[in-house]
PDB file of N, CA and C in Angstrom:
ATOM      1  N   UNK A   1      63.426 -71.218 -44.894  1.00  0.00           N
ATOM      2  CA  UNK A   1      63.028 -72.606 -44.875  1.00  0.00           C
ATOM      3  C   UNK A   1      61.592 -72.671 -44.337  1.00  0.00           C
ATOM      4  N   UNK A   2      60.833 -73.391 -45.386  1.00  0.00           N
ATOM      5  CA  UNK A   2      59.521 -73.498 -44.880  1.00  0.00           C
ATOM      6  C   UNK A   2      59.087 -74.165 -43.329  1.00  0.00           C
ATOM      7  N   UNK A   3      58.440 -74.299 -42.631  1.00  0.00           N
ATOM      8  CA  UNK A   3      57.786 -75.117 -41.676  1.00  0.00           C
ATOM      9  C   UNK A   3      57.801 -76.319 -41.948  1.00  0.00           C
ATOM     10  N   UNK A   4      57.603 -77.132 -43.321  1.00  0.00           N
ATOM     11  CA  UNK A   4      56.887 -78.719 -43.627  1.00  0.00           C
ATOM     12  C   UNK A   4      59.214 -79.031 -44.016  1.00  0.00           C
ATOM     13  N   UNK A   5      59.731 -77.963 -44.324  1.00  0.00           N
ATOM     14  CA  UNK A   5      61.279 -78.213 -44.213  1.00  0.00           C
ATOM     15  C   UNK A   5      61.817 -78.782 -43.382  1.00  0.00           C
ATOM     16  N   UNK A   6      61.527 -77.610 -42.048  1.00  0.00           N
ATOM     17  CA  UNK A   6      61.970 -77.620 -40.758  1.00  0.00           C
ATOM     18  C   UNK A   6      61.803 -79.224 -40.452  1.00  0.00           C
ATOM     19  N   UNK A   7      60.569 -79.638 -40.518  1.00  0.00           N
ATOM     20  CA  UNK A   7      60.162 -80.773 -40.100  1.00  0.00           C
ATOM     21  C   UNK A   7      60.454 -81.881 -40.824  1.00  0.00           C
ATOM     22  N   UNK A   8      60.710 -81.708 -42.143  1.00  0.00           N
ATOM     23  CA  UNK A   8      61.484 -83.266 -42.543  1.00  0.00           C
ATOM     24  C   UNK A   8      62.838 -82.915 -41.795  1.00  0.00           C
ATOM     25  N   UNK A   9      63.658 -82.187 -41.898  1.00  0.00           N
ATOM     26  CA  UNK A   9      65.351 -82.160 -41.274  1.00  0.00           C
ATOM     27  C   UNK A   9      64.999 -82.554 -40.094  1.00  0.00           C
ATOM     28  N   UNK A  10      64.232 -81.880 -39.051  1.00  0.00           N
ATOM     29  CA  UNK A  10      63.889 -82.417 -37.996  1.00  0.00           C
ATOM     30  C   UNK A  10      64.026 -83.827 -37.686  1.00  0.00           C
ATOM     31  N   UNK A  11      62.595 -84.344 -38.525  1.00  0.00           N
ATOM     32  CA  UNK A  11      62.551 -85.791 -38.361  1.00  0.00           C
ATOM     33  C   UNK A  11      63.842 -87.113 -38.827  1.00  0.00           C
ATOM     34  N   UNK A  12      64.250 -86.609 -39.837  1.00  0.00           N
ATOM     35  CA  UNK A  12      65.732 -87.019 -40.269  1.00  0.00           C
ATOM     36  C   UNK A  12      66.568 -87.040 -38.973  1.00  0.00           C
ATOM     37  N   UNK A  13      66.715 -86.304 -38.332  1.00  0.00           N
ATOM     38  CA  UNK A  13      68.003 -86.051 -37.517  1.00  0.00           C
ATOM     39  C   UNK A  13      67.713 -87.181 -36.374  1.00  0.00           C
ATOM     40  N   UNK A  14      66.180 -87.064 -36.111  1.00  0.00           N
ATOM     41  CA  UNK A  14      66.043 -87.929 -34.957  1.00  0.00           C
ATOM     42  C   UNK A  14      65.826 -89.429 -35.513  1.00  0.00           C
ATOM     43  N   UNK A  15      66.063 -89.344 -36.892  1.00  0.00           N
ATOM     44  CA  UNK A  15      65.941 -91.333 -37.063  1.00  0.00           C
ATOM     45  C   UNK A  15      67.921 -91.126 -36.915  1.00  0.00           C
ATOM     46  N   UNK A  16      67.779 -90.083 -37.224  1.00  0.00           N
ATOM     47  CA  UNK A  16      70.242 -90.806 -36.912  1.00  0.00           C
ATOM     48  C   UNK A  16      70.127 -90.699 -35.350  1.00  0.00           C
ATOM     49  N   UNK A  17      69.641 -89.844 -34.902  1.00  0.00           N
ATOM     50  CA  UNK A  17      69.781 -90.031 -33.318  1.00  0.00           C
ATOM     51  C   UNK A  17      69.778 -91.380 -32.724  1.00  0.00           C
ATOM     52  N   UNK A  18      68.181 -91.480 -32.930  1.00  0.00           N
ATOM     53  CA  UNK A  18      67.887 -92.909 -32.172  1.00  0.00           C
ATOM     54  C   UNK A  18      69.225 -94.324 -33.079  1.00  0.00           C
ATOM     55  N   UNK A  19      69.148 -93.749 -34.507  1.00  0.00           N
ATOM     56  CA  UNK A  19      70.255 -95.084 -34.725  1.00  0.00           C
ATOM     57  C   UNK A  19      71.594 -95.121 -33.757  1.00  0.00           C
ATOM     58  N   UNK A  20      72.087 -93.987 -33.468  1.00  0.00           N
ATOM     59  CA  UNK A  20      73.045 -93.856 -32.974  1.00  0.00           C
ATOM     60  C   UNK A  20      73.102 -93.819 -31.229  1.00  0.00           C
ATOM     61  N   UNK A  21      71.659 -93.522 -31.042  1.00  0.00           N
ATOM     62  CA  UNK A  21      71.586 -94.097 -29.402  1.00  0.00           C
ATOM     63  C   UNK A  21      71.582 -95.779 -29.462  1.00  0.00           C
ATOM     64  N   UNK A  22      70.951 -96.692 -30.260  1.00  0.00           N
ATOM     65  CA  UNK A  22      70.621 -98.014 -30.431  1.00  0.00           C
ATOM     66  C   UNK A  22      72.228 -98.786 -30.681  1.00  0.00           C
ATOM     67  N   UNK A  23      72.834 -97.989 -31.657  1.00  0.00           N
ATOM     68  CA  UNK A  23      74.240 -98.351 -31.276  1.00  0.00           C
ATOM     69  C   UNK A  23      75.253 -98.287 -30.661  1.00  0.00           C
ATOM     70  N   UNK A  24      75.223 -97.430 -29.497  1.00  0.00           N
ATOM     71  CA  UNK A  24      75.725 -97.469 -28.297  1.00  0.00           C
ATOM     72  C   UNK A  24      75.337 -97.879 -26.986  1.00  0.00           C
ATOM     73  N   UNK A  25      73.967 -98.437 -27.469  1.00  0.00           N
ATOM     74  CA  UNK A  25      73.477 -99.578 -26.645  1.00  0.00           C
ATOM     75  C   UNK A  25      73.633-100.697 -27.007  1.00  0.00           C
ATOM     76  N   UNK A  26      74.138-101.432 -28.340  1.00  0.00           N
ATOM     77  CA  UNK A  26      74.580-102.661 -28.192  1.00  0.00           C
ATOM     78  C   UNK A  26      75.835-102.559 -28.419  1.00  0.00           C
ATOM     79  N   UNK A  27      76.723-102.039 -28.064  1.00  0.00           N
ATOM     80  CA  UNK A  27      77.975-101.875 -27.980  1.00  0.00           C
ATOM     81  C   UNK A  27      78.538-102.968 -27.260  1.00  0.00           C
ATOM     82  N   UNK A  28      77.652-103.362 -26.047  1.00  0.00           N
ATOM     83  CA  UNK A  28      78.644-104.621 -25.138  1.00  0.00           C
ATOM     84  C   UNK A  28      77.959-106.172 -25.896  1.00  0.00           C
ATOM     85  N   UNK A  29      77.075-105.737 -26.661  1.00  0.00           N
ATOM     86  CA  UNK A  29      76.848-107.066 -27.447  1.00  0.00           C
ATOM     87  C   UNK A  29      78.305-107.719 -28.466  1.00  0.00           C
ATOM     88  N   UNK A  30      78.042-108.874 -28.720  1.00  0.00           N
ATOM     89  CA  UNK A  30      78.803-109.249 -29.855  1.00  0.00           C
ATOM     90  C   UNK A  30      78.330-108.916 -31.227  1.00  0.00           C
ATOM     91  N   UNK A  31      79.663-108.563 -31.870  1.00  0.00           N
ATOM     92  CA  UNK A  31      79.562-107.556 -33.359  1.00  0.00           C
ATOM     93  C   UNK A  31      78.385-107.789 -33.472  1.00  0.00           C
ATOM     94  N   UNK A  32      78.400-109.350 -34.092  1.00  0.00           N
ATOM     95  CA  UNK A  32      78.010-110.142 -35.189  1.00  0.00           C
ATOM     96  C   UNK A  32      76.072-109.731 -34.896  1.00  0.00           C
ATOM     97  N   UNK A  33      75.432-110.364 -33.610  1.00  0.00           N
ATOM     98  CA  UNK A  33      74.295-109.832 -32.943  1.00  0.00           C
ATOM     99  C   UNK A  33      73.988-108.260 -33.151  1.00  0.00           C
ATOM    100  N   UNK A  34      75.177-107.304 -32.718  1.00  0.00           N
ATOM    101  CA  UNK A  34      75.248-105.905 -32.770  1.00  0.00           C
ATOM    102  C   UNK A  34      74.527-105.094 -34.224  1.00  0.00           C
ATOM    103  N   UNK A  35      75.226-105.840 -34.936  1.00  0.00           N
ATOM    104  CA  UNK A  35      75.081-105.131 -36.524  1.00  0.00           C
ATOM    105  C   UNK A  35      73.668-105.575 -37.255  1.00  0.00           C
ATOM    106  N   UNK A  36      73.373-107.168 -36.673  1.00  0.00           N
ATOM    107  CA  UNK A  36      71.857-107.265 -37.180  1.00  0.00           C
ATOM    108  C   UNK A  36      70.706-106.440 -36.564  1.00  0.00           C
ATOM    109  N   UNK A  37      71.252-106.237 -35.425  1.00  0.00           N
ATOM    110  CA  UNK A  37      69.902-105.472 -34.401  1.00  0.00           C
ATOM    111  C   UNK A  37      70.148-104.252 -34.565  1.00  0.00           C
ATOM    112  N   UNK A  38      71.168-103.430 -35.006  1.00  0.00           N
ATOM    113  CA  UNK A  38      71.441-101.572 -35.959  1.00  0.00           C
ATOM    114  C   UNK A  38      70.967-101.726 -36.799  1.00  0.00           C
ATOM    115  N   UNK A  39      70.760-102.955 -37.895  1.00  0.00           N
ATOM    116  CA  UNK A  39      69.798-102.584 -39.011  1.00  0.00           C
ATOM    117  C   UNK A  39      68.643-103.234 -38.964  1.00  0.00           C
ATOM    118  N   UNK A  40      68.158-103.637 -37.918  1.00  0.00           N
ATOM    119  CA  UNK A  40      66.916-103.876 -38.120  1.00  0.00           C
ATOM    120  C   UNK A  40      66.743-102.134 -37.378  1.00  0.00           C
ATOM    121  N   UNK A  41      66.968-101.756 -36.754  1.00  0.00           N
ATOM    122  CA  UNK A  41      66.275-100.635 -35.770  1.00  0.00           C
ATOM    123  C   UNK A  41      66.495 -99.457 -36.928  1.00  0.00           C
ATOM    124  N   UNK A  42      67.500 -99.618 -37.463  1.00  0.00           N
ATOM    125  CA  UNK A  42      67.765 -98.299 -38.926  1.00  0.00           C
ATOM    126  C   UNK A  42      66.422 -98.793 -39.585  1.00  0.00           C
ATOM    127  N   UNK A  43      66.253 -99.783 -39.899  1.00  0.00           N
ATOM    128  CA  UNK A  43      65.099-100.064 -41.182  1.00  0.00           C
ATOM    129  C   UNK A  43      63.762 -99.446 -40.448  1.00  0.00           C
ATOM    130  N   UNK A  44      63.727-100.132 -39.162  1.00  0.00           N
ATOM    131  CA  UNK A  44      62.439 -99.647 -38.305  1.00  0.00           C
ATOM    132  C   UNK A  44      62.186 -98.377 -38.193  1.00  0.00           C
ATOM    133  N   UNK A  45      62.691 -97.369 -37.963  1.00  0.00           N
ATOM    134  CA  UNK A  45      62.559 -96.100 -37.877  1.00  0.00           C
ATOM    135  C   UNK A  45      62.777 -95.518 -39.588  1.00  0.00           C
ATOM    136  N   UNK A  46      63.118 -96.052 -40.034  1.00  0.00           N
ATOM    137  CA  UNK A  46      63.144 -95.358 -41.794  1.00  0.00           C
ATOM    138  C   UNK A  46      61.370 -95.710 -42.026  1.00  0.00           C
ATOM    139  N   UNK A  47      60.852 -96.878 -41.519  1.00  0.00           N
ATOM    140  CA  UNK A  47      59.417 -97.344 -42.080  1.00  0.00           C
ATOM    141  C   UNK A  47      58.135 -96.488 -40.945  1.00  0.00           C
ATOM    142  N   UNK A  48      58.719 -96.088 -39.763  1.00  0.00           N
ATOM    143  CA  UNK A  48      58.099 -95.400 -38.953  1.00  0.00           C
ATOM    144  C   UNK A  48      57.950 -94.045 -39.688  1.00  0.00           C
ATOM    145  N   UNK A  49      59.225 -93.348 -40.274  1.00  0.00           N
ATOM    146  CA  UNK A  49      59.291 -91.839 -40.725  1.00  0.00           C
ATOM    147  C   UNK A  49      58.465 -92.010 -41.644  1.00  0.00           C
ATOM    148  N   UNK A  50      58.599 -92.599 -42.687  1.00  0.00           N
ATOM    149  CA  UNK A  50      57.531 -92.810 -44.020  1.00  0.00           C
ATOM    150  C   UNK A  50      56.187 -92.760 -43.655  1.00  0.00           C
ATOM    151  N   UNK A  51      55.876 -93.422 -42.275  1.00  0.00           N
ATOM    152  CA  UNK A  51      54.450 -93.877 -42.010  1.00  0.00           C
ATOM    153  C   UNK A  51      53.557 -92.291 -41.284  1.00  0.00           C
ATOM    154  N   UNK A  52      55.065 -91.371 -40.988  1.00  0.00           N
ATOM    155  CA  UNK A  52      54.152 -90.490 -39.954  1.00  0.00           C
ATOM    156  C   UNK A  52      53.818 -89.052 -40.898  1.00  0.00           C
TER     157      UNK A  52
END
């Protein structure tokens, strides 16, 4: 696996990370609040990866 590989899987893993840290931080929110603010933060970091 090339180096520029390594580093997309890399970067992939850490946009599921952070989604999945962001959703166990609004966990004590209500759903409804919960699920709009996981996809705004999924979309945000999908437009961050593209950008870097």
């Amino acid at each position: 696996m090339s180096s520029e590989e390594k580093i997309e899987v890399a970067e992939k893993r850490i946009v599921e990370l952070k989604t999945l840290i962001n959703h166990w931080k609004m966990s004590n929110i209500s759903s409804r609040r919960s699920t709009v603010e996981l996809v705004e933060a999924i979309m945000a970091d999908r437009q961050g990866t593209k950008a870097a």
